[in-house]
Protein backbone atom coordinates (compact mmCIF):
# COMPACT_ATOMS: atom_id res chain seq x y z
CA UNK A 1 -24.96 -0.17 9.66
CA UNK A 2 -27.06 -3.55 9.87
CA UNK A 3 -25.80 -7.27 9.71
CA UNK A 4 -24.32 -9.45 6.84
CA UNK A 5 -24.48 -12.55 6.55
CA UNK A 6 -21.92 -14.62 4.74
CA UNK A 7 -23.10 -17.96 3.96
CA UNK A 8 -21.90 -21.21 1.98
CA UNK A 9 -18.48 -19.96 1.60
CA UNK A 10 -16.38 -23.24 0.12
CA UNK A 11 -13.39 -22.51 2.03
CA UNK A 12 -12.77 -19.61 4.04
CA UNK A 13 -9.12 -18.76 5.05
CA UNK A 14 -9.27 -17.48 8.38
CA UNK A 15 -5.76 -16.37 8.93
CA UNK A 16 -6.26 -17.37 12.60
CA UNK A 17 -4.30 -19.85 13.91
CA UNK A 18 -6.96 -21.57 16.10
CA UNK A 19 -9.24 -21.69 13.42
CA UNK A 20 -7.25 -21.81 10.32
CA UNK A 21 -9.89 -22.84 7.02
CA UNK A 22 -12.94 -24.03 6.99
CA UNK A 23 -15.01 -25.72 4.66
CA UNK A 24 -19.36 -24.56 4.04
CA UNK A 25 -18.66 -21.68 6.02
CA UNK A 26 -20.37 -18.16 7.22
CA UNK A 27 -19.66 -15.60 8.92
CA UNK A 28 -21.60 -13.36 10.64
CA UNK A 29 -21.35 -9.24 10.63
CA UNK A 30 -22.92 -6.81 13.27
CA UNK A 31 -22.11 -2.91 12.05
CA UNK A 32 -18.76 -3.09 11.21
CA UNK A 33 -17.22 -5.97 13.53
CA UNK A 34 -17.32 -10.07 13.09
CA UNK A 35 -19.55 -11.31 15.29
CA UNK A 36 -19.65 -14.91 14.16
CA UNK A 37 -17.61 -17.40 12.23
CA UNK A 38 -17.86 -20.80 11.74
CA UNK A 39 -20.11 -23.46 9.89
CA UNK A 40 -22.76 -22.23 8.13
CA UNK A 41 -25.34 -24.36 9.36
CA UNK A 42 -24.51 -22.58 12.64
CA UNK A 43 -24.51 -19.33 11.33
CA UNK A 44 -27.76 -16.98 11.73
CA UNK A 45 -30.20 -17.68 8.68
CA UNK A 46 -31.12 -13.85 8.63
CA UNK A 47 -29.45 -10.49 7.94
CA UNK A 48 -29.56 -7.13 6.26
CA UNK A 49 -27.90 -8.58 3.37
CA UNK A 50 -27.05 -11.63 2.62
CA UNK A 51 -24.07 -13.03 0.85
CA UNK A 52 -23.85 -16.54 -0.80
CA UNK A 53 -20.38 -17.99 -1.23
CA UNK A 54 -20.84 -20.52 -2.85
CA UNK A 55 -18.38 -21.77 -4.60
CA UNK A 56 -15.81 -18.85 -3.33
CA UNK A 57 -12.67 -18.44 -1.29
CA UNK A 58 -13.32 -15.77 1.49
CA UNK A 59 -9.77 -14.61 2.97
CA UNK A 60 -8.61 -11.52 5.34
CA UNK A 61 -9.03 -8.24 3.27
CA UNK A 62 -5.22 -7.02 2.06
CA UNK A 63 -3.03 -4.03 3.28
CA UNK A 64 -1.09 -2.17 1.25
CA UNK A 65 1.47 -0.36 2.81
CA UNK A 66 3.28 1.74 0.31
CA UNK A 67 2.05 3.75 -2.69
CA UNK A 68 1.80 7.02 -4.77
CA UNK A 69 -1.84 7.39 -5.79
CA UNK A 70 -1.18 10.38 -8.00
CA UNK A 71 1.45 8.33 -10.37
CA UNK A 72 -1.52 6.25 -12.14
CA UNK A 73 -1.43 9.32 -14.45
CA UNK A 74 1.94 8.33 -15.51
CA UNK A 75 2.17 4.83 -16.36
CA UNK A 76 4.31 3.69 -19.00
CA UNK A 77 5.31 7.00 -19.86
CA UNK A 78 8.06 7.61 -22.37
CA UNK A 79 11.49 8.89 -21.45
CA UNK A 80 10.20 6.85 -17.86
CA UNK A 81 10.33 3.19 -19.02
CA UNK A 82 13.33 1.81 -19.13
CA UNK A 83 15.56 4.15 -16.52
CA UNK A 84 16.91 3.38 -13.02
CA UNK A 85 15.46 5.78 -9.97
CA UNK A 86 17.20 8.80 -10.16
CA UNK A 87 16.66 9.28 -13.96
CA UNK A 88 12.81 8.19 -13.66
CA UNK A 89 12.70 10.65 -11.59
CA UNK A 90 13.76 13.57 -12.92
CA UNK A 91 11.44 12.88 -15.88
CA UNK A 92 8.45 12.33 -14.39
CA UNK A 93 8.82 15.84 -11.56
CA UNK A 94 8.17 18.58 -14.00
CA UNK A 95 5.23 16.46 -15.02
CA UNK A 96 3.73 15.69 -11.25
CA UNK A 97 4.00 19.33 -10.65
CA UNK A 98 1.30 19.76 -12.42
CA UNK A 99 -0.82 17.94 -10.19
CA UNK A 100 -4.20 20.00 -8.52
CA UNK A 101 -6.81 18.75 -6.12
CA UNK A 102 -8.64 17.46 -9.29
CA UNK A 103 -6.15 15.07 -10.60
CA UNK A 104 -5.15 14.52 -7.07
CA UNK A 105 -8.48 13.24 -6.07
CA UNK A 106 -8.94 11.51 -9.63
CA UNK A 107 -5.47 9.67 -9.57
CA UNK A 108 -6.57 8.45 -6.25
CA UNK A 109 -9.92 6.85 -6.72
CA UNK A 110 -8.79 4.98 -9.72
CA UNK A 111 -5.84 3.93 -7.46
CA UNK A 112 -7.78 2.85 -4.71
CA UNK A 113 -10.23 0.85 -7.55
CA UNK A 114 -7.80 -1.12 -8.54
CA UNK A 115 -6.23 -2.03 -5.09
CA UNK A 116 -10.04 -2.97 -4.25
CA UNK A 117 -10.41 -4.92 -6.78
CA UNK A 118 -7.82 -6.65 -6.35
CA UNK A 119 -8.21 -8.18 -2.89
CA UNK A 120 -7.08 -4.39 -0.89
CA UNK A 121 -9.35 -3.13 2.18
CA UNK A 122 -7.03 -1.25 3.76
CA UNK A 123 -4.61 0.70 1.89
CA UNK A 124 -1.73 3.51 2.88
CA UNK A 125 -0.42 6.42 0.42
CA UNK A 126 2.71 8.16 0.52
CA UNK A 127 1.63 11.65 -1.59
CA UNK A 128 5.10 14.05 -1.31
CA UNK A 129 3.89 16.77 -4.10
CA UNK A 130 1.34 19.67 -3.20
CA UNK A 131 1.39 22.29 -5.97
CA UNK A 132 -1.51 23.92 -7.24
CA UNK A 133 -3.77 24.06 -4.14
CA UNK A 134 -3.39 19.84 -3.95
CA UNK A 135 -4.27 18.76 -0.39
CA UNK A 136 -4.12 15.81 1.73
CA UNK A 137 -8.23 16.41 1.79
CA UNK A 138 -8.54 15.42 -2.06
CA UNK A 139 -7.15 11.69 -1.19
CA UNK A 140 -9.18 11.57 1.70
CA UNK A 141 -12.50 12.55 0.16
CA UNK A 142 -11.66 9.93 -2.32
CA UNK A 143 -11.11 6.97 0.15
CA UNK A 144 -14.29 8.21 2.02
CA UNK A 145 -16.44 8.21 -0.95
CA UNK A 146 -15.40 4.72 -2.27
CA UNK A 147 -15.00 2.94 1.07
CA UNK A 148 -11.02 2.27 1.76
CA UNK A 149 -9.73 1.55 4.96
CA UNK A 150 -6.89 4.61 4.24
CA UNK A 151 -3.79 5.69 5.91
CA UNK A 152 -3.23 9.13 4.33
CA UNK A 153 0.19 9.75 4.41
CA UNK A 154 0.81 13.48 4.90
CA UNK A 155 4.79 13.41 2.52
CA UNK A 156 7.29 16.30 2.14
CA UNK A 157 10.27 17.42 0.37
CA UNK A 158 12.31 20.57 0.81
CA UNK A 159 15.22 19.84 -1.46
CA UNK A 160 14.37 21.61 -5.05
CA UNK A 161 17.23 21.46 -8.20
CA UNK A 162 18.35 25.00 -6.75
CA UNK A 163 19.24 22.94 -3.47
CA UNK A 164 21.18 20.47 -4.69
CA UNK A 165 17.92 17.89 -5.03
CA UNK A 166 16.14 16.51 -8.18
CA UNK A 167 12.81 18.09 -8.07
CA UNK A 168 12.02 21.05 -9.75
CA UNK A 169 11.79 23.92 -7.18
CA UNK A 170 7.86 24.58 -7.44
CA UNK A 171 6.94 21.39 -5.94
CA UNK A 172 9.14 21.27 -2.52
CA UNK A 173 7.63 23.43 0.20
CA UNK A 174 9.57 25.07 2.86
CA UNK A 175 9.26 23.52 6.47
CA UNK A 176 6.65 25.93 8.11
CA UNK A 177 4.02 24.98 5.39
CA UNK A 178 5.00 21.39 5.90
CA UNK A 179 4.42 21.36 9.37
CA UNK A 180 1.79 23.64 9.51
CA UNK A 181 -0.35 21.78 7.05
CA UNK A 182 0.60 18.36 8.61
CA UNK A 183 -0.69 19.18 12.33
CA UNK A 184 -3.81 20.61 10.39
CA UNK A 185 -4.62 17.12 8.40
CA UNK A 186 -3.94 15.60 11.78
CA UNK A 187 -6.13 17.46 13.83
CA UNK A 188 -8.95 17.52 11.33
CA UNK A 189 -8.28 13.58 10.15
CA UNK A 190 -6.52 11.51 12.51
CA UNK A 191 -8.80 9.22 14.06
CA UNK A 192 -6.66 6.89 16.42
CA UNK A 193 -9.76 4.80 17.60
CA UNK A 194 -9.94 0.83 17.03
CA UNK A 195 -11.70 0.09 13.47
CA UNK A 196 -10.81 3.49 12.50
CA UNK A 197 -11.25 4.46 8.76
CA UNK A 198 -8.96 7.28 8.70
CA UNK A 199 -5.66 7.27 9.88
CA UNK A 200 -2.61 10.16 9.32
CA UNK A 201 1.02 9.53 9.25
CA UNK A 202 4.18 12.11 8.17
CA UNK A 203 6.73 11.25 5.87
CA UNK A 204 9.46 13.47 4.56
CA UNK A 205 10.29 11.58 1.23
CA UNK A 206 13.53 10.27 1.75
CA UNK A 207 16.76 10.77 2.70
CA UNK A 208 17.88 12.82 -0.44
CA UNK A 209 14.86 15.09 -0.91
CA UNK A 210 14.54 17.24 2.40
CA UNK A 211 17.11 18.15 4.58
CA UNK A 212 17.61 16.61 8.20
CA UNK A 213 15.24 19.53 10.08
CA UNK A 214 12.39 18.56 8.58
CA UNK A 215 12.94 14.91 9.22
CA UNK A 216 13.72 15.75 13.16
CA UNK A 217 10.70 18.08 13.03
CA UNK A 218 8.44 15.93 11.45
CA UNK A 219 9.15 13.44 14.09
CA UNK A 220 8.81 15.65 17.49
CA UNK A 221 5.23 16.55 15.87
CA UNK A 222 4.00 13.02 14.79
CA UNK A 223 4.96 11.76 18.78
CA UNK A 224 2.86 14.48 20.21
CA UNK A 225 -0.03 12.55 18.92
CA UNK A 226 -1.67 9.44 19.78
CA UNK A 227 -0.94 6.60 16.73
CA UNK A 228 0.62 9.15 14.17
CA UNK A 229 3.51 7.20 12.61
CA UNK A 230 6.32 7.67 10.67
CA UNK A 231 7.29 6.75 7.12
CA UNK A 232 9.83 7.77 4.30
CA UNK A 233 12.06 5.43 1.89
CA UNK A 234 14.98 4.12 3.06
CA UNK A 235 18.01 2.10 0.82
CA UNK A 236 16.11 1.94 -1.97
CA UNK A 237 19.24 2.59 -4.32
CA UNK A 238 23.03 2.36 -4.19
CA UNK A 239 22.60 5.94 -5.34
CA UNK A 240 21.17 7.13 -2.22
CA UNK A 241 23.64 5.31 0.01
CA UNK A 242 26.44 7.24 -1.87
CA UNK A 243 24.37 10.36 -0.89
CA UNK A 244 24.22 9.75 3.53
CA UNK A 245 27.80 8.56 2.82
CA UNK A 246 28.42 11.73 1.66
CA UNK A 247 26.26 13.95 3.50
CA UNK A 248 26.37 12.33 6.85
CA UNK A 249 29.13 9.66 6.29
CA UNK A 250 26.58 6.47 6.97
CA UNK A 251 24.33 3.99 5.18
CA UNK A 252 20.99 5.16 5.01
CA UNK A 253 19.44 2.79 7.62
CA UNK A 254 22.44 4.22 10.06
CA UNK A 255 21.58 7.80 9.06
CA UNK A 256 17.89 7.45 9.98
CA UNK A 257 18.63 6.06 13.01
CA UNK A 258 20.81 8.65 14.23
CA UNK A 259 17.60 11.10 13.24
CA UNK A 260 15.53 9.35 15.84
CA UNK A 261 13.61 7.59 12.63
CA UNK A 262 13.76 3.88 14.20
CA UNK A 263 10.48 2.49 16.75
CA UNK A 264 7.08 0.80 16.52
CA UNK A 265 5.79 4.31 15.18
CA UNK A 266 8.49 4.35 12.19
CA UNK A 267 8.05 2.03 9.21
CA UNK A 268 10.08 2.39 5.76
CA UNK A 269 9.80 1.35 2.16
CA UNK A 270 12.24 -1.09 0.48
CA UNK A 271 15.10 -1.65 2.37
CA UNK A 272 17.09 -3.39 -0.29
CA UNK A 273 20.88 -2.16 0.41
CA UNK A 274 20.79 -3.47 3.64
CA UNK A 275 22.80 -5.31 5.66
CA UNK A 276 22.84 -7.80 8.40
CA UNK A 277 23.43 -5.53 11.31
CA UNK A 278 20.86 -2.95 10.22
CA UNK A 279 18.50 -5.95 9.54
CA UNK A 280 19.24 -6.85 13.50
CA UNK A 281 18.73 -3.17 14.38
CA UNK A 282 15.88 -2.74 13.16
CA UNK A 283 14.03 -6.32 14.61
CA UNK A 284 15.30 -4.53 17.97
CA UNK A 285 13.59 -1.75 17.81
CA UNK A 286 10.38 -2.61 15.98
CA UNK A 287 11.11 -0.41 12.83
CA UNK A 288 8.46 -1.66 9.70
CA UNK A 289 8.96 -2.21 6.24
CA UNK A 290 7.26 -1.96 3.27
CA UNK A 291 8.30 -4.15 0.59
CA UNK A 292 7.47 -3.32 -2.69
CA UNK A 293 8.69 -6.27 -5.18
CA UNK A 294 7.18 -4.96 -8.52
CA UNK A 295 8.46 -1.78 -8.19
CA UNK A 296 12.03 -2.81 -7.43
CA UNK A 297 12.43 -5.04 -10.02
CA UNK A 298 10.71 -2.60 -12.46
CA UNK A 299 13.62 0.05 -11.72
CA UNK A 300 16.22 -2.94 -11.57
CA UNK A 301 16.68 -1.81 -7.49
CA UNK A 302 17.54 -4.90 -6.78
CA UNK A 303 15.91 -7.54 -4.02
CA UNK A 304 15.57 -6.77 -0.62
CA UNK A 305 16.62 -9.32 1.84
CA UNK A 306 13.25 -9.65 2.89
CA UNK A 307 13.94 -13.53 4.03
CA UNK A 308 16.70 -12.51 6.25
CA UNK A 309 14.00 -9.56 7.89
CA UNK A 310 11.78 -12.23 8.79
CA UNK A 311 13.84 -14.58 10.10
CA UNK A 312 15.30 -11.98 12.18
CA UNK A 313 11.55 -10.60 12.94
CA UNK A 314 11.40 -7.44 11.64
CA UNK A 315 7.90 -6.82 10.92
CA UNK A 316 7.14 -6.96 6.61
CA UNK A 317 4.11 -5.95 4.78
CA UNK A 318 3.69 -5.33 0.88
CA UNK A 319 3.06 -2.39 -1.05
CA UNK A 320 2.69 -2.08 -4.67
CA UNK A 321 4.63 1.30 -4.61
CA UNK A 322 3.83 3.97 -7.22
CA UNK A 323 1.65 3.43 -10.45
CA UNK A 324 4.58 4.78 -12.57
CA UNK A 325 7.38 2.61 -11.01
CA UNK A 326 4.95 -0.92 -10.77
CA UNK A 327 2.66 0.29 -13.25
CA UNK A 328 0.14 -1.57 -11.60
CA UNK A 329 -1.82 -1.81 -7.97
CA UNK A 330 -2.69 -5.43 -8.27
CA UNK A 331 -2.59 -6.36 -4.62
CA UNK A 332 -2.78 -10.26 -5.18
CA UNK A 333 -0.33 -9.79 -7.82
CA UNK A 334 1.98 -8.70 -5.34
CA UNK A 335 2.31 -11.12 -2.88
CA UNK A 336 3.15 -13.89 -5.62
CA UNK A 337 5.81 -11.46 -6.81
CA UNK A 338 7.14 -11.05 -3.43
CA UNK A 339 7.09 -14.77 -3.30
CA UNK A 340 8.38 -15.66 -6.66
CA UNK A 341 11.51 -13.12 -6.25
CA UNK A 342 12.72 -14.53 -2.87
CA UNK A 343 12.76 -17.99 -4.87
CA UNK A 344 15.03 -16.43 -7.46
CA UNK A 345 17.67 -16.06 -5.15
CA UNK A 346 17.14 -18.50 -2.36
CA UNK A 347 15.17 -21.51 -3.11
CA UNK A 348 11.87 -23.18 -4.40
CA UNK A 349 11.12 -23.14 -0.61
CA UNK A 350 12.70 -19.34 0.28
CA UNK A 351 8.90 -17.95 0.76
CA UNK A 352 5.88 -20.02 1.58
CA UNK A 353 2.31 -19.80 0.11
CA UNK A 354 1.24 -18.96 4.05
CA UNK A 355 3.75 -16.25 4.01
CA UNK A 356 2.85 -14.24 1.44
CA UNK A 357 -0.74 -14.49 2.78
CA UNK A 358 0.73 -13.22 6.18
CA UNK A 359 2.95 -10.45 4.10
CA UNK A 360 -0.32 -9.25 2.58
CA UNK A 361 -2.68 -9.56 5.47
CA UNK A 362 -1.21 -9.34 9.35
CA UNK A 363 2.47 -8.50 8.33
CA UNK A 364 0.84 -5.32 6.67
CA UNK A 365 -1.65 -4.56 9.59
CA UNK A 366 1.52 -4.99 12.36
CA UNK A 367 3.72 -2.22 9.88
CA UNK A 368 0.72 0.21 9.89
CA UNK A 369 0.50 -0.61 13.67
CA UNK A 370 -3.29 -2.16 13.42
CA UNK A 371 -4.62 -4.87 15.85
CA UNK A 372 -7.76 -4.74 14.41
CA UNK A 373 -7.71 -6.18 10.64
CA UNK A 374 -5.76 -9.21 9.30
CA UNK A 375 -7.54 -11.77 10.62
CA UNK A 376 -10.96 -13.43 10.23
CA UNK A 377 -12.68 -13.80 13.60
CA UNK A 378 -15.03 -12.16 16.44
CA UNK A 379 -13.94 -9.02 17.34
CA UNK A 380 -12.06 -8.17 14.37
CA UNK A 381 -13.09 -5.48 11.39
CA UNK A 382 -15.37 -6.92 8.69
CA UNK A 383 -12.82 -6.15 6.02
CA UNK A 384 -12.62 -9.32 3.88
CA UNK A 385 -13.05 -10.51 -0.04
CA UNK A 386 -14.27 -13.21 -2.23
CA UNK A 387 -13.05 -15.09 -4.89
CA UNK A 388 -14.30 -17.31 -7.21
CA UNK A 389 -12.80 -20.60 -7.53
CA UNK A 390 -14.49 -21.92 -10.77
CA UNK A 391 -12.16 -18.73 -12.93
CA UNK A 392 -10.08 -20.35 -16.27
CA UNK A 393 -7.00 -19.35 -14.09
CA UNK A 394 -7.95 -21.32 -11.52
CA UNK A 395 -8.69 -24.52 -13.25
CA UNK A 396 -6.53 -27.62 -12.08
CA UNK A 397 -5.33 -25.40 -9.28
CA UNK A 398 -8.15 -23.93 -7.17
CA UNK A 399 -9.97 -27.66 -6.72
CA UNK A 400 -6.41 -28.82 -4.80
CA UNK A 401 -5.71 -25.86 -2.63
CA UNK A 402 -7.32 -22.43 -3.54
CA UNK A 403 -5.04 -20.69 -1.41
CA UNK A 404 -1.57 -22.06 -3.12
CA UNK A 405 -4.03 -20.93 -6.37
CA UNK A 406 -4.18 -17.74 -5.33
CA UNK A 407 -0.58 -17.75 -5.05
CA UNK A 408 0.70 -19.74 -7.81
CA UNK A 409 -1.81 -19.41 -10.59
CA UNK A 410 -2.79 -15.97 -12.63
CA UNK A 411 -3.64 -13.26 -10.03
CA UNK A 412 -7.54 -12.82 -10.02
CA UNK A 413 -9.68 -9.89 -9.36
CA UNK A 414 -12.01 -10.09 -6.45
CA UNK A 415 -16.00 -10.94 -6.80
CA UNK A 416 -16.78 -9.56 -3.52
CA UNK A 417 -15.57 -6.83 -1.18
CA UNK A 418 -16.53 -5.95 2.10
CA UNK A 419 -14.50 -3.06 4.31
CA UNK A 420 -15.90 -2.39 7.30
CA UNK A 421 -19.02 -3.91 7.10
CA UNK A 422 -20.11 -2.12 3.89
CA UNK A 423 -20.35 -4.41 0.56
CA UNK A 424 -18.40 -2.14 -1.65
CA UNK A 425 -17.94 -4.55 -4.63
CA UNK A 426 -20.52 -6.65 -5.90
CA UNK A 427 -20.03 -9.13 -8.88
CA UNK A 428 -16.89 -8.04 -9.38
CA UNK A 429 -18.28 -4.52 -9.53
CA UNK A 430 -17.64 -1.66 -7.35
CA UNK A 431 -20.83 -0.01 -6.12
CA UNK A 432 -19.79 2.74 -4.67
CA UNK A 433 -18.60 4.72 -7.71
CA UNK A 434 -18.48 5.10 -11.43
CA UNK A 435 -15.54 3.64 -12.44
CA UNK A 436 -16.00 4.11 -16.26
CA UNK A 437 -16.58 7.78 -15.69
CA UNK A 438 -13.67 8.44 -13.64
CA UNK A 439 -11.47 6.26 -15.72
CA UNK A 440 -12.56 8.76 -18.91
CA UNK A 441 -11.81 11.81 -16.88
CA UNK A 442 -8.30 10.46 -15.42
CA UNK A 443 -7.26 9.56 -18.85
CA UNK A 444 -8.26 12.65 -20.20
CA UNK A 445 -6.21 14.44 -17.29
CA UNK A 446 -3.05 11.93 -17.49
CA UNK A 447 -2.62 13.10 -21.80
CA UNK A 448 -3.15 16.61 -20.79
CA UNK A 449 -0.10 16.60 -17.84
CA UNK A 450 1.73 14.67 -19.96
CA UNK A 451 1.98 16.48 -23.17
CA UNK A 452 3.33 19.46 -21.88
CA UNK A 453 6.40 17.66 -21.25
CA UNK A 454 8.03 16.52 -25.01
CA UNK A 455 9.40 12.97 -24.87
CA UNK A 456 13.17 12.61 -25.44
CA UNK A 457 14.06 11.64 -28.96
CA UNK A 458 15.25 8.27 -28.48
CA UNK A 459 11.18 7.05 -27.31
CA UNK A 460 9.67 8.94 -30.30
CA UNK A 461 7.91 6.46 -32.78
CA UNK A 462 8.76 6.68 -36.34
């Protein structure tokens, strides 16, 4: 793969605690792994390629741990805007079911563009919808092609309408193709190796789409491999605690332990009706979450306690959640979001500027259970991005503390991006693809899915 060298970076945010941020900095890349970091005078005067900083923040590359690729076909859809979970969903089903390894594989790369963009590396997506041929494959040929770090997340449901669930019956599968197909991706995909680029974890959608076999299933087969983990929402809504209550007679988080669905392999997304002793619970035994602030507020969720999980240490990354509940995958955006809405409710002082950075960067990498990105120094992944500091947003901010900036100010897009060693934007361009292309062909797909589906009376314009 070569060297890079990084040079005249203006302050680079190492997230490392011995050598925190430096000022006319470098770093220096060897294949894929940080070899070097430090001044730039000291730096290696030579490489491959060479990068200058100047004037630019370099900081840790960003994880996003929650997502649904395939819902950037659906954004701001009508009948879909202004309803709480359970209605969103059942409008937006029929139209996911039309989903095929073309707008599979579409829907993702412009997902993963815009999570590169803005500040992403490595990236996880939670895909529970197969119809029409749609494999886990199509996401992963996407990721490969434009360079993400991915964690393809192999989801499920086996609840249909028929069944008592809110999906239309064409889209749940029954559990022998589920776990057929999941050992398969594993098999052929999982790579559980240090730096890997490909990782696979199950994920039975949640509690109220698939019944408890596949969830105990699911779990036996994701243990008898090496670094497969385990993921699914969990107390998202007050809706879906009335459904365990009913079904099981627990709260969600209780219910999922009981299924075996608690451990350093298990992490789950939003967590907002919980409580205290499920918050303890699940510091104890290591079970992730993803918290997904945009989304939540979007579908008026509600806020999860995510001060409370910290303080208690459960481990807390971000993810921007689905396209059609954020309707966005700004990854900078957010971490201020998950900063601003613990202020809401707690204080000016409720969520630092350090820990969102930590939220996005080693809080993420510790859910998806990486050692090897986060942080900026030898031995780590070269997955890291730049960002100007002389941007109109950043004016009055960036020249007092660029990181607050990136925090506090108007979220920025990135002007460089490297993942794994490999420059994959440039300018503020990515190189690897063409965006403008694939942006004409996903919009053409997105008004195609969509208008087989009328929109309810009460969104039709006059």
């Amino acid at each position: 793969m070569g060297t890079i060298l990084v040079k005249n970076i203006s302050r680079l945010i190492t997230n490392d605690p011995v050598s925190g941020e430096i000022c006319d900095a470098g770093i220096f890349i060897k294949d894929n792994v940080i070899e070097k970091i430090g001044f730039s005078k000291d730096m290696p005067q030579t490489a491959d390629n060479v990068i200058d900083a100047s004037d630019k923040m370099v900081c840790p590359g960003f994880v996003n741990t929650h997502h649904h690729f395939y819902q950037t076909l659906t954004r701001a859809v009508p009948g879909a805007m202004d309803e709480k979970l359970f209605d969103w969903l059942v409008r937006l089903y029929p139209i996911w079911g039309e989903l095929d390894p073309e707008s599979t594989y579409i829907s993702s790369l412009i997902a993963m563009a815009e999570l590169i963009l803005t500040g992403c590396t490595t990236a996880s997506d939670h895909q529970y919808i197969w119809p029409h041929g749609a494999l886990l494959d199509d996401q992963i040929r996407a990721a490969n092609e434009i360079g993400l770090r991915f964690h393809a997340v192999r989801g499920s449901m086996t609840l249909g309408r028929s069944q008592g669930g809110l999906p239309p019956d064409h889209v749940v599968q029954t559990q022998d193709e589920i776990l057929k197909d999941s050992q398969r991706v594993i098999e052929k995909y999982h790579d559980n190796k240090r730096f890997a680029m490909t990782r696979v974890v199950l994920a039975p959608c949640s509690p109220f789409s698939v019944d408890e076999s596949i969830l105990i299933e699911s779990a036996k087969l994701a243990r008898s491999y090496p670094g497969v983990l385990l993921h699914t929402h969990v107390a998202e809504t007050q809706d879906e605690e009335k459904f365990t209550m009913q079904r099981a007679g627990l709260r969600p988080a209780r219910y999922m332990e009981k299924l075996g669905w608690v451990g350093n392999d298990v992490w789950w997304a939003h967590c907002i009706w919980i409580n205290d002793d499920e918050i303890k619970m699940m510091a104890e035994t290591g079970t992730g979450v993803a918290h997904c602030p945009s989304s939540n507020m979007r579908l008026g969720s509600g806020i999860a306690p995510i001060r409370e999980m910290l303080d208690a240490g459960v481990k807390v990354g971000l993810g921007v959640d689905g396209s059609a509940s954020n309707d966005s995958s700004h990854m900078i955006a957010e971490g201020r979001m998950a900063m601003l809405l613990q202020r809401v409710s707690k204080g000016a002082d409720a969520l630092t500027i350090q820990e969102a950075l930590n939220l996005e960067t080693t809080g993420g990498a510790s859910v998806l259970g990486r050692d090897d990105i986060g942080i900026l120094k030898p031995g780590m992944a070269a997955d890291f991005i730049g960002i100007s500091l002389n941007s109109l947003p950043f004016a009055g901010g960036a020249c007092h503390n660029p990181l607050a900036a990136l925090f506090l100010c108007t979220p920025p897009q990135v002007d460089f991006s490297v993942i794994n060693g490999r420059q994959v934007v440039e300018n503020g361009r990515i190189t690897t693809i063409d965006l403008e292309g694939i942006i004409e062909k996903h919009n053409e797909i997105a008004v195609k899915m969509v208008k087989k589906y009328p929109v309810p009376e009460r969104y039709k314009l006059v």
